[in-house]
Protein backbone atom coordinates (compact mmCIF):
# COMPACT_ATOMS: atom_id res chain seq x y z
CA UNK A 1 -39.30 -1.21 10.51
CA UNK A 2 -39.36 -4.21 8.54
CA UNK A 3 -36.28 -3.12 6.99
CA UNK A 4 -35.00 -2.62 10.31
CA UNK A 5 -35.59 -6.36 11.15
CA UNK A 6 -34.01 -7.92 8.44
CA UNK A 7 -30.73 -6.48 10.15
CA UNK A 8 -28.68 -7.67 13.48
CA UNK A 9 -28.50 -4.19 14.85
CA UNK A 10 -26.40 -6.07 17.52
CA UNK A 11 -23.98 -7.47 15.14
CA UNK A 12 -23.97 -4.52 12.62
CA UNK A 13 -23.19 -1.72 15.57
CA UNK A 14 -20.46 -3.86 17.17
CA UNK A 15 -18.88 -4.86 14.13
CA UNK A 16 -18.60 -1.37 12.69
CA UNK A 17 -17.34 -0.14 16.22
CA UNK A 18 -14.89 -2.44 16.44
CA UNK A 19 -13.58 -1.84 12.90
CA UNK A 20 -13.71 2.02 13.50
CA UNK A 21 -11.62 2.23 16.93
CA UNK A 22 -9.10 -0.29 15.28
CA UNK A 23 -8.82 2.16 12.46
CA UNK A 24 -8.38 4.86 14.82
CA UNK A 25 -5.63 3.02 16.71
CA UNK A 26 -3.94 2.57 12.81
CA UNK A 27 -4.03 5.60 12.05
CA UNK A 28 -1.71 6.80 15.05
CA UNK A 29 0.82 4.29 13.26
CA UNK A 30 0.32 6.07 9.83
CA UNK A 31 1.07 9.55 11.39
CA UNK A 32 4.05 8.23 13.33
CA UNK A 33 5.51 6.38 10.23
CA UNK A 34 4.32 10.07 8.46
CA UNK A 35 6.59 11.54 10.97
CA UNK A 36 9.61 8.87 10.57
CA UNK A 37 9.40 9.74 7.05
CA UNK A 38 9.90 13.58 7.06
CA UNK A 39 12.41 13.22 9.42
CA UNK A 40 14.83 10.85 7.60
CA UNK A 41 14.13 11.38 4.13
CA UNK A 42 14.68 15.34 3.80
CA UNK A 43 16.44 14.96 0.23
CA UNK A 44 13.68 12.83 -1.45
CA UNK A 45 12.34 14.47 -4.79
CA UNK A 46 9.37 16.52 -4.35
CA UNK A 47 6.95 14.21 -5.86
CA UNK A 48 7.59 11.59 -3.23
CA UNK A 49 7.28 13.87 -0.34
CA UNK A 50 3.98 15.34 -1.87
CA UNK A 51 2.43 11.55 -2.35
CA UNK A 52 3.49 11.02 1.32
CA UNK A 53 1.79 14.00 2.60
CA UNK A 54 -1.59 13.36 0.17
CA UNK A 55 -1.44 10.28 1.68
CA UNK A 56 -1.48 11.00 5.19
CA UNK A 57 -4.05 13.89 4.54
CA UNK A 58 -6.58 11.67 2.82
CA UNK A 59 -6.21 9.38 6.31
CA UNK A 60 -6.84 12.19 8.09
CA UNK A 61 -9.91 13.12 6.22
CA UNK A 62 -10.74 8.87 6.69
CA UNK A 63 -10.76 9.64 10.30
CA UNK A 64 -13.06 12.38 10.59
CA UNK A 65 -14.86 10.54 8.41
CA UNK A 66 -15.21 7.55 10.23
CA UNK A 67 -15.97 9.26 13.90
CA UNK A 68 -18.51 10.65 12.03
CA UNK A 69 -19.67 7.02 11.67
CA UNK A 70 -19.24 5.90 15.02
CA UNK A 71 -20.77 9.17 16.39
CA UNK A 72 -24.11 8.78 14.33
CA UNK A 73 -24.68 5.43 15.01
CA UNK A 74 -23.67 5.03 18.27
CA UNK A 75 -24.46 8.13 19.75
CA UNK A 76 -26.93 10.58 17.60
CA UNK A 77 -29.20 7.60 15.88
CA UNK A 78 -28.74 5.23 19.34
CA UNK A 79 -32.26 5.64 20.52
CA UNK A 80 -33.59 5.37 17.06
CA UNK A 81 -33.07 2.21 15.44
CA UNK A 82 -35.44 2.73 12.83
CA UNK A 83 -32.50 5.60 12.04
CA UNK A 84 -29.35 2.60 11.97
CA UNK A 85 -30.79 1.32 8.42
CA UNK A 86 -29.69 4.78 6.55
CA UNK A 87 -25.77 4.96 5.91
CA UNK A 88 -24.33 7.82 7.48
CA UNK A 89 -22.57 10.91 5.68
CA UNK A 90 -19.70 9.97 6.89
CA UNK A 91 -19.48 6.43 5.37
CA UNK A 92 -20.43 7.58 2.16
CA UNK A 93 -17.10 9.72 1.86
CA UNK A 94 -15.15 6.91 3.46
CA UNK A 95 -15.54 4.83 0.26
CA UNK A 96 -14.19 7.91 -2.46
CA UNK A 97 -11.43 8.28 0.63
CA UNK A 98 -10.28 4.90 0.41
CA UNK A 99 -10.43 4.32 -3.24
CA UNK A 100 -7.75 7.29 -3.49
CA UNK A 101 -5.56 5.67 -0.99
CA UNK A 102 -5.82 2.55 -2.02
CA UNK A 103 -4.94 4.00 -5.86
CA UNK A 104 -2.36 6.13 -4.82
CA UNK A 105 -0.38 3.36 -3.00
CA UNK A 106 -1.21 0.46 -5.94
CA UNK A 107 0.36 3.16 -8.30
CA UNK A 108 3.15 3.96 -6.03
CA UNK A 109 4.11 0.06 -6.51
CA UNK A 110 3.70 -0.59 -9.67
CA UNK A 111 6.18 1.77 -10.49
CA UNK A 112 8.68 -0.68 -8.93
CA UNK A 113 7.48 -2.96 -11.53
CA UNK A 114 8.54 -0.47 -14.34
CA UNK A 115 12.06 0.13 -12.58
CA UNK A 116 12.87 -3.77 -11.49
CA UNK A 117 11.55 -4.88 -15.34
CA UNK A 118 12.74 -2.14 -17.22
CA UNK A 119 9.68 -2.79 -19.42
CA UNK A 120 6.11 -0.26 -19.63
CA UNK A 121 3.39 -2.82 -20.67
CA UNK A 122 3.26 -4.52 -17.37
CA UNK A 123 3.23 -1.12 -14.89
CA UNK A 124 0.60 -0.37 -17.37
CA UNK A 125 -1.56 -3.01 -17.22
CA UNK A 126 -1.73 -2.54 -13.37
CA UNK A 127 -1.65 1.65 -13.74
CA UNK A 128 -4.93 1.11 -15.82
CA UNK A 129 -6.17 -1.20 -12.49
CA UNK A 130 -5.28 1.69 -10.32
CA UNK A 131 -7.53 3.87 -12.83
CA UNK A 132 -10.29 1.90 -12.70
CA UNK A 133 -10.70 1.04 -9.38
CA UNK A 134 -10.92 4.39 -8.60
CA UNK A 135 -13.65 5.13 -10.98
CA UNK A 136 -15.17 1.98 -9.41
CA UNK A 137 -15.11 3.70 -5.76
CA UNK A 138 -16.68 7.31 -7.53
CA UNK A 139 -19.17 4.97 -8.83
CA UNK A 140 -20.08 3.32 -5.78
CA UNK A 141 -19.55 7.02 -3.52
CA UNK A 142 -22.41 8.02 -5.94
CA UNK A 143 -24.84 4.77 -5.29
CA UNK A 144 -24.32 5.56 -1.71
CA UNK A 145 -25.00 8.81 -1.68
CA UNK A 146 -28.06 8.13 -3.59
CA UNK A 147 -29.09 5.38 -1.25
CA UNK A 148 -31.77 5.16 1.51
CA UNK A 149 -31.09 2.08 3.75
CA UNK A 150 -28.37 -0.28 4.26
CA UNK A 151 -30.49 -2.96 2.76
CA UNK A 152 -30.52 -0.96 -0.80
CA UNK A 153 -27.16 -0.08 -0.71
CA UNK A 154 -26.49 -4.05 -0.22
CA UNK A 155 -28.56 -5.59 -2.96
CA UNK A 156 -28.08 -2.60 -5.20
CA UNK A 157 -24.52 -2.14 -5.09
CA UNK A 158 -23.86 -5.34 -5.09
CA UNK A 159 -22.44 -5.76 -8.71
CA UNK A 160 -20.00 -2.62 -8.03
CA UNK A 161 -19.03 -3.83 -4.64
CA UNK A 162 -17.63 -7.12 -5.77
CA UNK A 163 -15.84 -5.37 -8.91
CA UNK A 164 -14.10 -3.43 -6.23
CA UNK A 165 -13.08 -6.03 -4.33
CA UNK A 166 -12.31 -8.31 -6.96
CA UNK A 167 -9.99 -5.50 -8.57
CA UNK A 168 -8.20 -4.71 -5.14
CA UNK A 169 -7.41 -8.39 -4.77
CA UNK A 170 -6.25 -9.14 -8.28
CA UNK A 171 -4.10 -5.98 -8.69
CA UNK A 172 -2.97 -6.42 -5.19
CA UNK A 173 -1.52 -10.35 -6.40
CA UNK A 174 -0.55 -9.03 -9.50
CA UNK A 175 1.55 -6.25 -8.20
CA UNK A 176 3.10 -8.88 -5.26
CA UNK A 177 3.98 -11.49 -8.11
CA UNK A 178 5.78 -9.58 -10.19
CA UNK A 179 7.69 -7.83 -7.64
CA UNK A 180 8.54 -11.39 -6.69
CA UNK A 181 9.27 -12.73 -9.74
CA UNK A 182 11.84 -9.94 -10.81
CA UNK A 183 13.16 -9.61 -7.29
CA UNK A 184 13.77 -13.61 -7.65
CA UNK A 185 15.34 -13.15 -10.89
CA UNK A 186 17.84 -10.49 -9.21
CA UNK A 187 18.76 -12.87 -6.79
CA UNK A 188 19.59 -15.93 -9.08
CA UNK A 189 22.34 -13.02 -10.33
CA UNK A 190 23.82 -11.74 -6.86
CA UNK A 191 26.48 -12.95 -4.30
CA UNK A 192 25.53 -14.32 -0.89
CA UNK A 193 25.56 -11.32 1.01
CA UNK A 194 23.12 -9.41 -1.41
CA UNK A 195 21.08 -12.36 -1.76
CA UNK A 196 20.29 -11.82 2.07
CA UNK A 197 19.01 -8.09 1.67
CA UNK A 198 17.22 -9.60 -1.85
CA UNK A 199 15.52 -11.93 0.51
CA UNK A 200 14.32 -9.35 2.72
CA UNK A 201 13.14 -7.34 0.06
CA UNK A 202 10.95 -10.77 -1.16
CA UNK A 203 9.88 -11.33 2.56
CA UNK A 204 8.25 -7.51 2.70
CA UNK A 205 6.97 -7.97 -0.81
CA UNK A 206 4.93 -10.79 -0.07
CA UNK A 207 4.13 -9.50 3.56
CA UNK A 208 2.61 -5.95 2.04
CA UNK A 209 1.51 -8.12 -1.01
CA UNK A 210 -1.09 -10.48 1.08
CA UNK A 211 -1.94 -8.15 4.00
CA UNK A 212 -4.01 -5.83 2.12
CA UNK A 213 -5.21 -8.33 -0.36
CA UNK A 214 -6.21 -11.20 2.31
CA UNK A 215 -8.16 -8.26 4.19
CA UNK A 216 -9.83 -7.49 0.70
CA UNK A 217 -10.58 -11.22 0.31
CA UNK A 218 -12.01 -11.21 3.67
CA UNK A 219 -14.34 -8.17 3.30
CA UNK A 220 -15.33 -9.43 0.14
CA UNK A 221 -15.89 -13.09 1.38
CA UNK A 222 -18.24 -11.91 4.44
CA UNK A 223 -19.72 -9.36 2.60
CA UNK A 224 -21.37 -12.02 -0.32
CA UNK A 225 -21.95 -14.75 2.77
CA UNK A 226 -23.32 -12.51 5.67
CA UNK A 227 -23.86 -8.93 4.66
CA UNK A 228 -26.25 -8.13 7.00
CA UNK A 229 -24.53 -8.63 10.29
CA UNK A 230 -22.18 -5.90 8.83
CA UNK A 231 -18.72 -7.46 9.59
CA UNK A 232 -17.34 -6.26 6.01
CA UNK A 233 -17.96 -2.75 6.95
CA UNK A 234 -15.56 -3.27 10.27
CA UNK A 235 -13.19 -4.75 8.13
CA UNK A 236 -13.67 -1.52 5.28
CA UNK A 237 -13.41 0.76 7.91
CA UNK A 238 -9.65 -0.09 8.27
CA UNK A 239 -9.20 -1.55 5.46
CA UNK A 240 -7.33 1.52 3.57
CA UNK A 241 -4.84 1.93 6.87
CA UNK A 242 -3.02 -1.28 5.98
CA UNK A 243 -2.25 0.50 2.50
CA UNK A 244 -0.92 3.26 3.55
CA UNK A 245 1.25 1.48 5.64
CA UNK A 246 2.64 -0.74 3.44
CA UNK A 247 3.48 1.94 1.63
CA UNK A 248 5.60 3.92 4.24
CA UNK A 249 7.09 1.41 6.27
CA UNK A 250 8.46 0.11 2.68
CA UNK A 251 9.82 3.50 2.26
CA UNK A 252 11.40 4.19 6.14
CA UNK A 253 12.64 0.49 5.06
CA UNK A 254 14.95 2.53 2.96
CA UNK A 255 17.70 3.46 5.77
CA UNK A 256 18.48 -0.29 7.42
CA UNK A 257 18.49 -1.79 3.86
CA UNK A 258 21.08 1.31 2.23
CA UNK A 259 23.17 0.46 5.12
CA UNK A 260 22.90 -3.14 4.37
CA UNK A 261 23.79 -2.47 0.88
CA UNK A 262 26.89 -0.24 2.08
CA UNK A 263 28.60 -3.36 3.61
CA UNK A 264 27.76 -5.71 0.59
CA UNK A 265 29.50 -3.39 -1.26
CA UNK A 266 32.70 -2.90 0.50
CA UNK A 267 33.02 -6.51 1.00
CA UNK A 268 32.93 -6.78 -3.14
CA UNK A 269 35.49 -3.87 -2.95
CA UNK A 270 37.80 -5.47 -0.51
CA UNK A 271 37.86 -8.83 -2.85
CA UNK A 272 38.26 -6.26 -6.60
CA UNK A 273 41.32 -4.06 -5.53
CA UNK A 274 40.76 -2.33 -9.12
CA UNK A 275 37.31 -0.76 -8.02
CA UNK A 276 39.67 1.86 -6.21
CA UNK A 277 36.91 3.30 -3.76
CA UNK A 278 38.32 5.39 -1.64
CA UNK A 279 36.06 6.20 1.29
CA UNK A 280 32.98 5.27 2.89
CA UNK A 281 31.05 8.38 1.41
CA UNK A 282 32.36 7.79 -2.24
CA UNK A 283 30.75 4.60 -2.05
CA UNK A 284 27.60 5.67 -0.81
CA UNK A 285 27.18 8.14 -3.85
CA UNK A 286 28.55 5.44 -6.30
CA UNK A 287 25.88 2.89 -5.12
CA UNK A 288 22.67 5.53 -4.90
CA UNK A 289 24.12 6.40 -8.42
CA UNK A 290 24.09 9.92 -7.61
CA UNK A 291 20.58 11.39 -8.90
CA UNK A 292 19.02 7.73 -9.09
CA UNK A 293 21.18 6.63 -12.36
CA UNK A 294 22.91 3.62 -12.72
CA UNK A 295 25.71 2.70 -10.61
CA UNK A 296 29.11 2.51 -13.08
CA UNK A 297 30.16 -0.33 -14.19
CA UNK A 298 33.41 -0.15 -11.93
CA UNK A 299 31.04 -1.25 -9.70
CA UNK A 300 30.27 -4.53 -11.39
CA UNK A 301 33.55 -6.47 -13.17
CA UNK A 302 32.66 -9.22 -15.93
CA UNK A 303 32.85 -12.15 -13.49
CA UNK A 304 29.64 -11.04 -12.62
CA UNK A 305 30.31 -12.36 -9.32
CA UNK A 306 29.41 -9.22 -7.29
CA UNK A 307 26.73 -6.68 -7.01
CA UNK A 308 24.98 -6.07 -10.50
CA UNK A 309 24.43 -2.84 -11.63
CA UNK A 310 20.19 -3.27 -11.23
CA UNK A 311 20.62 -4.88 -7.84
CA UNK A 312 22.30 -1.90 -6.29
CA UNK A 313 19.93 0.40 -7.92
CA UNK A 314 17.42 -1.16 -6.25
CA UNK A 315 18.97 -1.75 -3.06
CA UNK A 316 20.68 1.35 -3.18
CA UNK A 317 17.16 3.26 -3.34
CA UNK A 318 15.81 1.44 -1.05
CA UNK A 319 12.67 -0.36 -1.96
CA UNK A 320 11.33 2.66 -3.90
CA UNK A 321 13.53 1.85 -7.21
CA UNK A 322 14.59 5.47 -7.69
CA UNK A 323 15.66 5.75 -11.35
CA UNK A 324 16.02 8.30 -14.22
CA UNK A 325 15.12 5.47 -16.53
């Protein structure tokens, strides 16, 4: 018990309850967006449909997981708070969960890097973040598992908690700033009317960029200050939701913002008479590029005063940055 008293049961129980029923409530957005996805995007390549459908399995496998949580320690270990200082099972499998979310979707982004740079060291450098924070979480799924009480798990996983934190956060920022900084870059290049959809694309970059890194921060922030009234756990609990839905509202995105990128283009073609685009369609397959190669160069005279050939791959995919190269 003197464990036990160190411990706001109070605070701990209505924090993680909280956190757990607000996950629950996410996750009805993830399958819907899930849903939105397979219903628009029936042509994607198989890859992207299989990350999609990992994805939305692995939240599904977070949710059992975290009724689990809610059950034992509101329900099964409720009349036993001696019981409320051991982490349940199903926290424990939360933490591997999330790590291969959170990894999954990281990756998924940093390949925009790759596509928008045209360059390998910096996707890299944040692939190898991806990597390692998912050994991190194995690491830390093992300490828990191997962990008696909360208050353990807290002083001795201290070191590994902060290092995945701290790695969330910084490859979060580092993924967001590039993505800015090349998106920026695209739009010193590109007429007015593109430079609207570029800003868009900026305004969703930074908005995915900070809402899963600020909620890192956060979790990370209360969990060094006040660990023991358990509000970092709410905020893990749905912490991997906001992810995965970055992820897939960024690629439902992909229908307003083709459209979008439909009328830029016919504008440009109504000013260059020599482009000689014929219909509506032929455009369409000009600016996706067919199988996700660059658009021809008909596309983009010398004045450089339209379109460039890397902003309507990018717009033209959407914000995934479908490419051969």
């Amino acid at each position: 018990m003197a464990a036990c008293d160190t411990l706001d049961l109070e605070k701990a129980l209505g924090a993680t309850e909280i956190g757990i029923l607000f996950s629950l409530c996410l996750f009805g957005v993830v399958s819907s967006q899930t849903y939105t996805y397979f219903r628009r995007f029936l042509d994607d390549e198989r890859w992207m449909k299989a990350l999609v459908g990992a994805i939305w399995i692995c939240e599904l496998v977070y949710s059992v997981c975290v009724s689990i949580t809610l059950y034992t320690m509101t329900v099964k270990d409720f009349s036993r708070p001696s019981s409320l200082i051991t982490p349940p099972l199903g926290t424990d499998i939360c933490i591997l969960v999330a790590g291969t979310i959170s990894a999954l979707t990281q990756a998924f982004f940093a390949r925009r890097i790759r596509i928008l740079s045209g360059r390998l060291p910096l996707a890299i450098m944040c692939w190898a973040l991806c990597v390692a924070r998912f050994a991190i979480s194995f690491m830390a799924t093992v300490e828990s598992f191997g962990t008696t009480t909360w208050i353990v798990y807290i002083a001795g996983g201290r070191w590994t908690s902060v290092s995945l934190l701290g790695a969330s956060v910084f490859t979060d920022l580092l993924i967001a700033g590039s993505l800015c900084y090349y998106l920026l870059r695209e739009r010193s290049r590109a007429i007015t009317p593109t430079v609207a959809i570029l800003d868009k694309l900026l305004v969703w970059t930074i908005h995915n960029g900070l809402l899963t890194s600020v909620a890192s921060l956060t979790m990370l922030i209360t969990f060094l200050a006040a660990p023991g009234n358990f509000t970092w756990l709410g905020i893990f609990m749905f912490l991997p939701r906001l992810f995965s839905m970055s992820l897939l509202g960024s690629l439902n995105a992909r229908t307003s913002l083709r459209r979008d990128l439909q009328v830029t283009i016919m504008s440009s073609v109504q000013h260059y008479p020599q482009l000689r685009v014929e219909s509506a369609d032929e455009l369409r397959y000009r600016a996706d590029g067919g199988a996700g190669k660059d658009v021809s160069a008909e596309l983009c005279p010398p004045e450089g005063t339209v379109v460039t050939p890397r902003t309507v791959r990018i717009l033209g995919h959407g914000t995934t940055g479908d490419t051969n190269n």
